[in-house]
C-alpha atoms as a PDB file:
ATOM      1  CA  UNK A   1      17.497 -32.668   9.072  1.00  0.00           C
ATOM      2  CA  UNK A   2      15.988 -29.473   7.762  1.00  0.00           C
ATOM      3  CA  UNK A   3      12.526 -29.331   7.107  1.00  0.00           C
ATOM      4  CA  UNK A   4      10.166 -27.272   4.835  1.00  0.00           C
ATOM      5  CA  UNK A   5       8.087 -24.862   6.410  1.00  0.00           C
ATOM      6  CA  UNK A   6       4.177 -25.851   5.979  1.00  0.00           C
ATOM      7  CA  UNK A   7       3.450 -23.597   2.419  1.00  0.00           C
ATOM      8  CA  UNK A   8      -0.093 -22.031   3.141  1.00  0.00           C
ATOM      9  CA  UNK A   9      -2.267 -20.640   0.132  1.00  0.00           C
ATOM     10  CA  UNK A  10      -4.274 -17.743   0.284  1.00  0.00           C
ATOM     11  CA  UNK A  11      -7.641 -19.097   1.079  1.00  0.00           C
ATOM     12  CA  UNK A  12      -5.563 -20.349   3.957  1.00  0.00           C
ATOM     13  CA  UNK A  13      -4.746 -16.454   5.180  1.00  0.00           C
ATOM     14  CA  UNK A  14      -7.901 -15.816   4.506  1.00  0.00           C
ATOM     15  CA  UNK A  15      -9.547 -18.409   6.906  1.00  0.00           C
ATOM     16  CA  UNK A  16      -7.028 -17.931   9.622  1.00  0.00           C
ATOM     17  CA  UNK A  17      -9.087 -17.403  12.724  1.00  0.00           C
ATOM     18  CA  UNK A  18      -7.976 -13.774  13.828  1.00  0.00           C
ATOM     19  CA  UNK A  19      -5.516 -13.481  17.167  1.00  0.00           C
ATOM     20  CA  UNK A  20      -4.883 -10.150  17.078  1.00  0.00           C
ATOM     21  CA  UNK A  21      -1.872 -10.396  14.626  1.00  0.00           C
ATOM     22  CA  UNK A  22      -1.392  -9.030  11.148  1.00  0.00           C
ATOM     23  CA  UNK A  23       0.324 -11.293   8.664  1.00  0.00           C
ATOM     24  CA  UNK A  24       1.212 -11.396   4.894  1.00  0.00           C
ATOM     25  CA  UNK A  25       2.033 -14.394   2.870  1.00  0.00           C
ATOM     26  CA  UNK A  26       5.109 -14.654   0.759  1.00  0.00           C
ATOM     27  CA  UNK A  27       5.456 -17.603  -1.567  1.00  0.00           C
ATOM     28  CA  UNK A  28       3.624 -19.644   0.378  1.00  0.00           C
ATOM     29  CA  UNK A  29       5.177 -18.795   3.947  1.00  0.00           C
ATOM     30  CA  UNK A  30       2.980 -16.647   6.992  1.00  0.00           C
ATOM     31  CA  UNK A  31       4.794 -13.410   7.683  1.00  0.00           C
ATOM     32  CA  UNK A  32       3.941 -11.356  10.915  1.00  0.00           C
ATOM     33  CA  UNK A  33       3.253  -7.914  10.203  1.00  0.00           C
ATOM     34  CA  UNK A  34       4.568  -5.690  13.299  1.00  0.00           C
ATOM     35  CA  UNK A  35       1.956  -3.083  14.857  1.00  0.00           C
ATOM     36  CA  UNK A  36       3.768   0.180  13.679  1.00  0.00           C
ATOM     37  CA  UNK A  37       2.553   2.449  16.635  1.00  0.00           C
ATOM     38  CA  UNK A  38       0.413   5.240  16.436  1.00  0.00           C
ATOM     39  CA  UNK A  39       2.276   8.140  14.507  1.00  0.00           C
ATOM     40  CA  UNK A  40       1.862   5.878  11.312  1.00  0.00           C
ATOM     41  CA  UNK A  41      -1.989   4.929  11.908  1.00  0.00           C
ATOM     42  CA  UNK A  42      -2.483   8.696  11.989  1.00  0.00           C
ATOM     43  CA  UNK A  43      -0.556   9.432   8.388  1.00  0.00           C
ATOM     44  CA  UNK A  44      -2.233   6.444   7.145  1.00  0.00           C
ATOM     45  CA  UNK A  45      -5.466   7.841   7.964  1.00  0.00           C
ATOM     46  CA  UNK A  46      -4.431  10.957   6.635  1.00  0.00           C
ATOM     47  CA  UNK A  47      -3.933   9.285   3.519  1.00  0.00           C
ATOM     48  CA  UNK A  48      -6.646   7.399   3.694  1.00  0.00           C
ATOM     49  CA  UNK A  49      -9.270  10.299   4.071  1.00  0.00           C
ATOM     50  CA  UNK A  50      -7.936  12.515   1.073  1.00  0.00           C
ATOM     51  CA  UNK A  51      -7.289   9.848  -1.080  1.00  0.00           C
ATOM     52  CA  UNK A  52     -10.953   8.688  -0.378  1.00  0.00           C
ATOM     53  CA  UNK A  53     -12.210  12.408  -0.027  1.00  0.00           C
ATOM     54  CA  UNK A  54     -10.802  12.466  -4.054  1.00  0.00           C
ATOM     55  CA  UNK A  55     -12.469   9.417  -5.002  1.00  0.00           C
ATOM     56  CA  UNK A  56     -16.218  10.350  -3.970  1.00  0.00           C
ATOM     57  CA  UNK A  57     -15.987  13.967  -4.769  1.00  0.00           C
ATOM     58  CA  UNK A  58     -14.924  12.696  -8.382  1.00  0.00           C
ATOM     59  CA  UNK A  59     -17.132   9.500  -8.446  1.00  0.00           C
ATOM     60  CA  UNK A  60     -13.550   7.867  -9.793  1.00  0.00           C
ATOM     61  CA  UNK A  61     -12.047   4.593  -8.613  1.00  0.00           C
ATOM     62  CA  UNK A  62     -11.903   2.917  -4.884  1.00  0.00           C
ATOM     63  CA  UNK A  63      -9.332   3.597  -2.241  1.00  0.00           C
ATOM     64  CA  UNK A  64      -8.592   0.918   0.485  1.00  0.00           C
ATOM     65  CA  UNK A  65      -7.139   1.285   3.651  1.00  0.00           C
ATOM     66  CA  UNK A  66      -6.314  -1.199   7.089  1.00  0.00           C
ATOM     67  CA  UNK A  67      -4.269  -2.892   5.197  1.00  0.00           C
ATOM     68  CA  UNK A  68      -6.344  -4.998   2.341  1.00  0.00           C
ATOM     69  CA  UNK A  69      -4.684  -7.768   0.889  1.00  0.00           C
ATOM     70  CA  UNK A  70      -4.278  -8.376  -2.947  1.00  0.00           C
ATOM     71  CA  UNK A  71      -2.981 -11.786  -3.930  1.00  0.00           C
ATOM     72  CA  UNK A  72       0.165 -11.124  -6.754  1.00  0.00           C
ATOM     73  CA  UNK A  73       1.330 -14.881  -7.246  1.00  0.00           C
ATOM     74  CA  UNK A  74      -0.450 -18.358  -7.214  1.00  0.00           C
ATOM     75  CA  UNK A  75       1.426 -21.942  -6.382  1.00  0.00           C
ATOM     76  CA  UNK A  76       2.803 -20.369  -3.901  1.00  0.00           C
ATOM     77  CA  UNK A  77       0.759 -17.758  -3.246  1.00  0.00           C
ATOM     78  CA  UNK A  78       1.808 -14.197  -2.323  1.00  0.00           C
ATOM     79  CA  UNK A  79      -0.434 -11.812  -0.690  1.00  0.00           C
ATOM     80  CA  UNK A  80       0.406  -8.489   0.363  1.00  0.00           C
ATOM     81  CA  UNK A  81      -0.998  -5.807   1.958  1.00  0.00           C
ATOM     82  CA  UNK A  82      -0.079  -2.257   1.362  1.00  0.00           C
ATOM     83  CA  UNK A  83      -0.904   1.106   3.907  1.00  0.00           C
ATOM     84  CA  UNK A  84      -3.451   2.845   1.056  1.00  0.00           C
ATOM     85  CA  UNK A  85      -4.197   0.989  -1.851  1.00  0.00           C
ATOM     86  CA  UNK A  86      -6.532   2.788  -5.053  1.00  0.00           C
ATOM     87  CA  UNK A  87      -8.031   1.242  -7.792  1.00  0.00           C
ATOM     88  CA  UNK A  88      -8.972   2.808 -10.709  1.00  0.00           C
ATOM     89  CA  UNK A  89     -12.432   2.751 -11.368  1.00  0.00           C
ATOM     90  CA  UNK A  90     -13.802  -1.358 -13.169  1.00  0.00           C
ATOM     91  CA  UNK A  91     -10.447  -2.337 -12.333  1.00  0.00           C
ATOM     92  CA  UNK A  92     -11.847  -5.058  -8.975  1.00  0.00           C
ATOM     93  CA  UNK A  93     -14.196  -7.115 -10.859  1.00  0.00           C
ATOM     94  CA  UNK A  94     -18.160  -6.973  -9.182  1.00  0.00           C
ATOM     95  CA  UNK A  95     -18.570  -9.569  -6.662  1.00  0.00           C
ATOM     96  CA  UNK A  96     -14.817 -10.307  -5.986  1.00  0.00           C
ATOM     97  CA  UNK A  97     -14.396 -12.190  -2.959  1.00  0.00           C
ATOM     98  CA  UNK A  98     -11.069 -12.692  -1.014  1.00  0.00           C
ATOM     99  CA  UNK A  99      -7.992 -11.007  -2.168  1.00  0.00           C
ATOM    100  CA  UNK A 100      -8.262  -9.369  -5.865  1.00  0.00           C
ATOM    101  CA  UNK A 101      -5.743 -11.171  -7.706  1.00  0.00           C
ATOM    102  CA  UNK A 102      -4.492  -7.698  -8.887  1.00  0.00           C
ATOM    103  CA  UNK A 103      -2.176  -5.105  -7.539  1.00  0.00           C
ATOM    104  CA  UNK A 104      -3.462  -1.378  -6.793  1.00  0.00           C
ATOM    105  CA  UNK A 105      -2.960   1.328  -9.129  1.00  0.00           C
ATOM    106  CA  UNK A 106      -1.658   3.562  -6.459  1.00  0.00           C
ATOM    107  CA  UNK A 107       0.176   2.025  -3.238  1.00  0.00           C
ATOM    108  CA  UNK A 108       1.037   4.308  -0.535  1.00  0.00           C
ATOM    109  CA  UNK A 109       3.094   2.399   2.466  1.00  0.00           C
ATOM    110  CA  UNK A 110       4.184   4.920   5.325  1.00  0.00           C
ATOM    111  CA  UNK A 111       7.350   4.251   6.772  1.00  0.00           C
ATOM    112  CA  UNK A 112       7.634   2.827  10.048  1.00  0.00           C
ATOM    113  CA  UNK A 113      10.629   3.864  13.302  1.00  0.00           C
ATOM    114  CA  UNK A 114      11.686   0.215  12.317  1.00  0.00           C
ATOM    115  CA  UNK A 115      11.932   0.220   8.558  1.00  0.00           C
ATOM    116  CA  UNK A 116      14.992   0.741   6.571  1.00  0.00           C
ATOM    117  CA  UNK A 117      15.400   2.488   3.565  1.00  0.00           C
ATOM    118  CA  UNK A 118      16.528   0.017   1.626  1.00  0.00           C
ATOM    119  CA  UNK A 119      13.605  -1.827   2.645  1.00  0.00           C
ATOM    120  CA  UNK A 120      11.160   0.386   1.545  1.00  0.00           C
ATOM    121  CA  UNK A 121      12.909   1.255  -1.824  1.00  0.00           C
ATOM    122  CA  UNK A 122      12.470  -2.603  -2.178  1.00  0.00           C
ATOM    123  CA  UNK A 123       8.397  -2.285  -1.515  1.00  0.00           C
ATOM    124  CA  UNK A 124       8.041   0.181  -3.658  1.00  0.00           C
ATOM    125  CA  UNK A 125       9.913  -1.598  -6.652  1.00  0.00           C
ATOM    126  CA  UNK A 126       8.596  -4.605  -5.785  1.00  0.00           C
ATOM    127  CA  UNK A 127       4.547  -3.169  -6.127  1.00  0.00           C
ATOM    128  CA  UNK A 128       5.494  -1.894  -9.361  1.00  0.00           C
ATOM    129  CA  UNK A 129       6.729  -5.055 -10.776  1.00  0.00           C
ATOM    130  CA  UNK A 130       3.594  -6.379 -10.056  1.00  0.00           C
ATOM    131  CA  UNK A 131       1.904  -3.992 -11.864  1.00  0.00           C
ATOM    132  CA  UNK A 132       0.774  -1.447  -9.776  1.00  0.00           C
ATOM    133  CA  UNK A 133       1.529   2.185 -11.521  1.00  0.00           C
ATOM    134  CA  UNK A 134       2.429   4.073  -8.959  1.00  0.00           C
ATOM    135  CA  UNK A 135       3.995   3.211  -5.494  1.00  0.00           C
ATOM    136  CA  UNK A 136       4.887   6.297  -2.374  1.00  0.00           C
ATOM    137  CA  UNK A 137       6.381   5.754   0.543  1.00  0.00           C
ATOM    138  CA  UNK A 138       5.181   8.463   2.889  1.00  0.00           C
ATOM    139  CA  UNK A 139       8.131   9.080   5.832  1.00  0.00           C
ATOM    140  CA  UNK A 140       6.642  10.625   8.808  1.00  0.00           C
ATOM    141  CA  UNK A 141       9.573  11.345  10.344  1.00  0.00           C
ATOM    142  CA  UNK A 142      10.856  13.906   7.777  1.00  0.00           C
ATOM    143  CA  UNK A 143       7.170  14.482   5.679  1.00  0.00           C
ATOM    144  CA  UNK A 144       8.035  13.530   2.597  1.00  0.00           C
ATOM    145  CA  UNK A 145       7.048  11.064   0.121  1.00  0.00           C
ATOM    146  CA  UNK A 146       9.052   9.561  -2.111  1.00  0.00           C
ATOM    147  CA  UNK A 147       7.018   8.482  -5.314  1.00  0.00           C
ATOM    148  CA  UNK A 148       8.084   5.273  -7.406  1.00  0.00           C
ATOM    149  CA  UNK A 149       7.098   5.068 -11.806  1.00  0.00           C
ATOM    150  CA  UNK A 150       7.866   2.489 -13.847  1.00  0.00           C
ATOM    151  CA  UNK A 151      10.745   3.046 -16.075  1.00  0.00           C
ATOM    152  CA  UNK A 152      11.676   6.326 -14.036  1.00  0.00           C
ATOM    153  CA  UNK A 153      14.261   7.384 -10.839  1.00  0.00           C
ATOM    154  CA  UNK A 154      12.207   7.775  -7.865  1.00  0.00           C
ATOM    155  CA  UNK A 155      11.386  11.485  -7.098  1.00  0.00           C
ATOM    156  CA  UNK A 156      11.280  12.576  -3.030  1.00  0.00           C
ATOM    157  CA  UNK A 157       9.030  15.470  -2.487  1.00  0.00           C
ATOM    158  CA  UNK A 158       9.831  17.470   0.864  1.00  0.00           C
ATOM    159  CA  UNK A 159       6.619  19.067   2.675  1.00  0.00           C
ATOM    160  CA  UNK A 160       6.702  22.114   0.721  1.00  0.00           C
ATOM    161  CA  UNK A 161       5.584  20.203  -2.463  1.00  0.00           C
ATOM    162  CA  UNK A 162       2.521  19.240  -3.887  1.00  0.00           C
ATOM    163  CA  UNK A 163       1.655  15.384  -4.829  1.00  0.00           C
ATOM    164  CA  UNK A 164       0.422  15.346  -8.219  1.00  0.00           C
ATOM    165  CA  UNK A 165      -1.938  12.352  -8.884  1.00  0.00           C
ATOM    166  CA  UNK A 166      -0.590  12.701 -12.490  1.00  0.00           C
ATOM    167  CA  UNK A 167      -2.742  10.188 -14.800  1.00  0.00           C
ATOM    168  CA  UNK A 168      -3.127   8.050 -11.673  1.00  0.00           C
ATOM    169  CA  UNK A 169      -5.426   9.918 -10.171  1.00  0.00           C
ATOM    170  CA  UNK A 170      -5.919  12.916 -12.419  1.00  0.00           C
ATOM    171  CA  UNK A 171      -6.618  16.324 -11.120  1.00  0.00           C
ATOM    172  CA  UNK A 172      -5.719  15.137  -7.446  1.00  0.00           C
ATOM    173  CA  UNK A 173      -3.007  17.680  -6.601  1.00  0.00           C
ATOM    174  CA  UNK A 174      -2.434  18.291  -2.635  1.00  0.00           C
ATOM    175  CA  UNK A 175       0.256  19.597  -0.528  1.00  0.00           C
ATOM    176  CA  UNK A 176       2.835  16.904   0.619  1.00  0.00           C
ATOM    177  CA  UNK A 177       2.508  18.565   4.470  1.00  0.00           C
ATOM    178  CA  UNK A 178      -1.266  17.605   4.341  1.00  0.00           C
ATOM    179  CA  UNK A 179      -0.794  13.372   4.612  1.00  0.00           C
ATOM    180  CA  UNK A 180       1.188  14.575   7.645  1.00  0.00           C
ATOM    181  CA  UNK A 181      -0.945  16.596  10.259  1.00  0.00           C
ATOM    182  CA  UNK A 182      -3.879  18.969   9.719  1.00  0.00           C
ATOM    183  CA  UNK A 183      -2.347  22.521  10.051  1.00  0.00           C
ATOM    184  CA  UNK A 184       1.081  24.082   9.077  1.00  0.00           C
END
């Protein structure tokens, strides 16, 4: 006899005493999250910090990082949680508690030793279908990032290109080498 895994809803994840794991939920189900080791903390810090440097210099939209969760789908609930998230700015509703039931504008998820990339291809499509308007996955092994549109072929820029925030994040123009380390 096969039975059902337990479905959990987000308020569930959300409750979860914490053991030290990282988990997403996917239709309902608890998915570990591995630890991806310390080369991809550092570029998602990297991230993190210019994205966020952007954001308070310009007074324009939030930027999340440590892996905040955003709910996407109710009955079963889905919540994921991306590297770097950024809202545009009014997009979180004041006082929002929990996951925002709404998927980043930008969603930066940094490849992993462990992650095909198929797989990531996958992530990326999969935040945009949700709504999100722009999705890069960063690849420390090779510094580049690869940046998903809707309605457009994905476009990989090497480290001797510069990420253009486009109407995502207007005026934010940096070169790709900078997510990666601090000097050239």
């Amino acid at each position: 006899m096969i039975t059902k895994p337990k479905l959990i809803t987000a308020d569930d994840l959300l409750l979860m005493p914490k053991d030290g794991n990282r988990y997403e939920l996917i239709r309902g189900v608890l998915v570990p999250k591995m630890a991806p080791g310390h080369p991809h903390a550092i570029v998602v810090s990297r991230i993190s910090m210019l994205i966020g440097n952007y954001a308070d210099a310009n007074d324009y939209g939030v930027g999340l990082a440590g892996e905040p969760g955003h709910r996407l789908e109710r009955d079963p609930d889905t919540v994921r949680a991306p590297d770097v998230a950024w809202f545009a700015p009014g997009r979180i509703p004041e006082g929002t508690q929990g996951y925002p039931e709404i998927a980043p504008d930008l969603v930066i998820e940094v490849k992993s030793p462990g992650n095909s990339n198929p797989e990531m291809a996958a992530k990326a499509r999969m935040w945009l279908s949700y709504g999100s308007r722009m999705a890069v996955i960063a690849d420390p092994r090779y510094s580049t990032f690869t940046v998903y549109r809707p309605n457009a072929e994905p476009v990989t820029l090497t480290e001797d290109d510069v990420f253009d925030g486009g109407d995502v994040l207007p005026g934010f123009a940096i070169p790709v080498w900078r997510f990666f380390r601090r000097q050239r």
